[in-house]
Protein backbone atom coordinates (compact mmCIF):
# COMPACT_ATOMS: atom_id res chain seq x y z
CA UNK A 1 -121.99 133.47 89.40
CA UNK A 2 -123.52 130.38 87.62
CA UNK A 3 -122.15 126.99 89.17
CA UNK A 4 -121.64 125.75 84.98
CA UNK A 5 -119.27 129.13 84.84
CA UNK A 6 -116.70 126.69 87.59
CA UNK A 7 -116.54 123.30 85.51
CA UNK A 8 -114.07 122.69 83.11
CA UNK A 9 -115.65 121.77 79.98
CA UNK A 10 -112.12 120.37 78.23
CA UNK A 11 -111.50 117.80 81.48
CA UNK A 12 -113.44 115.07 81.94
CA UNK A 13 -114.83 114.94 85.61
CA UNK A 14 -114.55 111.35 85.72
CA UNK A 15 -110.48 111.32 85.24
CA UNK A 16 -108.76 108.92 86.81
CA UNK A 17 -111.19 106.83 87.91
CA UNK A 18 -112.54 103.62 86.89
CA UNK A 19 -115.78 105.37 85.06
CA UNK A 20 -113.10 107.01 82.69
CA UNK A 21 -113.22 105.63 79.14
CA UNK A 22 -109.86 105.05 78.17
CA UNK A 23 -109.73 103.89 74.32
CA UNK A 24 -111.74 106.08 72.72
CA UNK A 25 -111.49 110.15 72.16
CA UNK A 26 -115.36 110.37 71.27
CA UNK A 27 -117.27 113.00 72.75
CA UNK A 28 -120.55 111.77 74.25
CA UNK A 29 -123.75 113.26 72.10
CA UNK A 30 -125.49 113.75 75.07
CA UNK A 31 -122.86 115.80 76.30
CA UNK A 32 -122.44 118.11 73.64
CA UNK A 33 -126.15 118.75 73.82
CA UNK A 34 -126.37 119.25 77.21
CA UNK A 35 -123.10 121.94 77.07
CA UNK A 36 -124.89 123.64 74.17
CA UNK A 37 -128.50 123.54 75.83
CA UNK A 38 -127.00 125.37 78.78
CA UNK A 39 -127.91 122.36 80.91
CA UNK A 40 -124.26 120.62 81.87
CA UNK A 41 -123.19 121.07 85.58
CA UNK A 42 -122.60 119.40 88.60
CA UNK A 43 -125.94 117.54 89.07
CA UNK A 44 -126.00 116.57 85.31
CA UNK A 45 -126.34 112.65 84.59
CA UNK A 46 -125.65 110.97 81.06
CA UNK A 47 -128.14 109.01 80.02
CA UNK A 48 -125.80 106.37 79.40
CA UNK A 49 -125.06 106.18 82.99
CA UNK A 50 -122.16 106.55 84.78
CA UNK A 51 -120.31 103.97 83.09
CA UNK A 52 -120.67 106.09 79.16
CA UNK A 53 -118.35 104.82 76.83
CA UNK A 54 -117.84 107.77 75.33
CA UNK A 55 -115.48 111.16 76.97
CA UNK A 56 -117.46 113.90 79.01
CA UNK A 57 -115.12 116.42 77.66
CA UNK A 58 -115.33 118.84 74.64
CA UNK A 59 -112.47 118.17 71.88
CA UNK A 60 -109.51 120.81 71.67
CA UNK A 61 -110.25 123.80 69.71
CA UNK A 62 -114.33 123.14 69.92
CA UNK A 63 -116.36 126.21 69.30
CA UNK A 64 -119.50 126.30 71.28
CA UNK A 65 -122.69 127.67 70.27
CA UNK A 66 -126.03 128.52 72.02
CA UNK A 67 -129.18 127.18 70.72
CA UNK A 68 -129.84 130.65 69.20
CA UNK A 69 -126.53 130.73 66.70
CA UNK A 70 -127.72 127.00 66.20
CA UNK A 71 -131.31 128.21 64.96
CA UNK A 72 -129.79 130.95 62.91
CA UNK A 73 -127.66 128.97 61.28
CA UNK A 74 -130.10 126.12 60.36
CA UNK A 75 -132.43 128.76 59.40
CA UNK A 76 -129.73 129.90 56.31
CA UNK A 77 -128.81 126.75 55.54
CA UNK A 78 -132.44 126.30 54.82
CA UNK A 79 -132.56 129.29 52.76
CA UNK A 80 -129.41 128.11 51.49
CA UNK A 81 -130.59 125.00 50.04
CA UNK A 82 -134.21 126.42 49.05
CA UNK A 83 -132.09 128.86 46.84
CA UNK A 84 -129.50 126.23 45.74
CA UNK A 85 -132.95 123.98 44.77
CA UNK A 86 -134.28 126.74 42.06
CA UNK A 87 -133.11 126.55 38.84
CA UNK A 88 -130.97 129.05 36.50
CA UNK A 89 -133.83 129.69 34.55
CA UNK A 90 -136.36 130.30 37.91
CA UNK A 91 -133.35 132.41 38.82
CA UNK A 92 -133.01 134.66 35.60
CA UNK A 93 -136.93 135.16 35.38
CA UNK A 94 -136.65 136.24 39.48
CA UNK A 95 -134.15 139.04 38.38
CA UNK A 96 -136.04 139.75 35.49
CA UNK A 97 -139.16 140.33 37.15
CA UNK A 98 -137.42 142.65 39.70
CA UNK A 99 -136.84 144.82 37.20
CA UNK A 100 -138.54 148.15 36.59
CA UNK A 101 -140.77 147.64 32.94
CA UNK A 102 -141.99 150.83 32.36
CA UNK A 103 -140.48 153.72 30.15
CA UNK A 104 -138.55 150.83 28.09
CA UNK A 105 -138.57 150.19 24.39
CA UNK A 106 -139.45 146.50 23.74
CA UNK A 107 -135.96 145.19 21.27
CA UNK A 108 -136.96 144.04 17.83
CA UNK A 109 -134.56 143.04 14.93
CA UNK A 110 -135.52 146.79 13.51
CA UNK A 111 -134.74 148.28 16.86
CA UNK A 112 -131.96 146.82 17.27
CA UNK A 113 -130.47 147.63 13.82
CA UNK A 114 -131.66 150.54 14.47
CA UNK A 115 -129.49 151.55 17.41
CA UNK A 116 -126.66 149.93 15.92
CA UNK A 117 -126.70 152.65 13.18
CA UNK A 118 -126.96 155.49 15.49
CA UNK A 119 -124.26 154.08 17.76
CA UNK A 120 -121.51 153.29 14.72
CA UNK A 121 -122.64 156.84 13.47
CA UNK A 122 -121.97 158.95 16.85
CA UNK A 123 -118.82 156.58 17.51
CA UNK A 124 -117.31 158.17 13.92
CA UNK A 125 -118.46 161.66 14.87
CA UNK A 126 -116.74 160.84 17.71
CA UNK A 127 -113.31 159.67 16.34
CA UNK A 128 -113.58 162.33 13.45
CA UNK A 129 -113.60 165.30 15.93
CA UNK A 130 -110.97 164.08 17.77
CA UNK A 131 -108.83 163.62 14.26
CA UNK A 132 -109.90 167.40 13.40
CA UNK A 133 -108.94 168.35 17.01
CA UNK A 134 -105.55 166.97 16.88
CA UNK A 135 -104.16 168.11 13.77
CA UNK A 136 -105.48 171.78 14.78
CA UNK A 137 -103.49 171.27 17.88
CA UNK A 138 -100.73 169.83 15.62
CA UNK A 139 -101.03 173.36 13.35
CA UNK A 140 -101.12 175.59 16.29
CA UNK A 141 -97.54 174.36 17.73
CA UNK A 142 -96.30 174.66 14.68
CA UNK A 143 -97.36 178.33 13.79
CA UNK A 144 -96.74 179.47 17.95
CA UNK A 145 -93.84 177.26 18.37
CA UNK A 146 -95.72 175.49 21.51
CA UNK A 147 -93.63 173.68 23.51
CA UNK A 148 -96.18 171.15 24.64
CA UNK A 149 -96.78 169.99 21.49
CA UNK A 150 -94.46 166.86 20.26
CA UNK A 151 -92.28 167.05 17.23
CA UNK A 152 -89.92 164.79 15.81
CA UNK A 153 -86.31 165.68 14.51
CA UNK A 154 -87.46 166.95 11.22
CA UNK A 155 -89.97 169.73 12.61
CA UNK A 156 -87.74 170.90 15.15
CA UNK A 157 -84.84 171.14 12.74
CA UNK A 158 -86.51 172.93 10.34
CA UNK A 159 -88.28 175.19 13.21
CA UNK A 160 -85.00 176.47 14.29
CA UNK A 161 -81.87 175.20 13.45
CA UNK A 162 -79.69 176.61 15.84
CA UNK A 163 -81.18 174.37 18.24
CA UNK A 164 -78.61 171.72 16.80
């Protein structure tokens, strides 16, 4: 077992003594490097000296990371603000490169019009065969007296009334 795995990184080693700093809750920088550099134990000196203004203890609720989460992470923030330093437009023409070009049909006003007029068109066909399908539906519960099909008061009155 490694000697670091024994020291308490959240107490000071110097606690209660005269080298304790006792008006400040600042943790030394060259602590925190040497903690996350795997190099803090018991033969460790600050390079302040023993007399380091500054606590020997990591703050409450400190998450520690190896140098190897710390290189990943600069490593997207760089990528971060490479991507954040491109503009909309470098951006839109990225996207639009990545897209596949062939088999596609360049858009022109014609083109355009074009497919407007074929769209409108099917969208009636559309809308007029669902019209002609309802009011056969519509002509079939009335002649076979469906009972799935929806009446008002009228239709079922004069369809049979007994039913009132």
């Amino acid at each position: 077992m490694k000697e670091s795995a024994q020291i308490d990184l959240y107490k000071d080693p110097r606690n209660g003594t005269e080298d304790m700093p006792e008006d400040t809750i600042i943790t030394c920088k060259h602590f925190l490097d040497a903690v996350e550099d795997d190099k803090y134990g018991w033969r460790w000196e600050c390079p302040n000296g023993p007399k380091c203004i500054y606590r020997h203890q990591l703050p409450e609720g400190f998450v520690l990371l190896t140098k190897k989460e710390r290189d990943s992470m600069k490593k997207d923030e760089l990528n971060a603000a490479q991507e954040e330093q491109k503009t909309i437009e470098e951006k839109i023409e990225e996207e639009r490169a990545a897209l596949p070009s062939e088999g596609l049909t360049p858009v022109t006003k014609e083109s355009f019009f074009a497919w407007k007029a074929k769209r409108a068109e099917l969208k009636q066909k559309a809308l007029e065969d669902q019209m002609k399908a309802e009011e056969e539906s519509k002509v079939k519960g009335k002649a076979k007296g469906n009972k799935n099909s929806v009446m008002n008061g009228r239709a079922l009155f004069t369809y049979n009334p007994d039913l009132f």
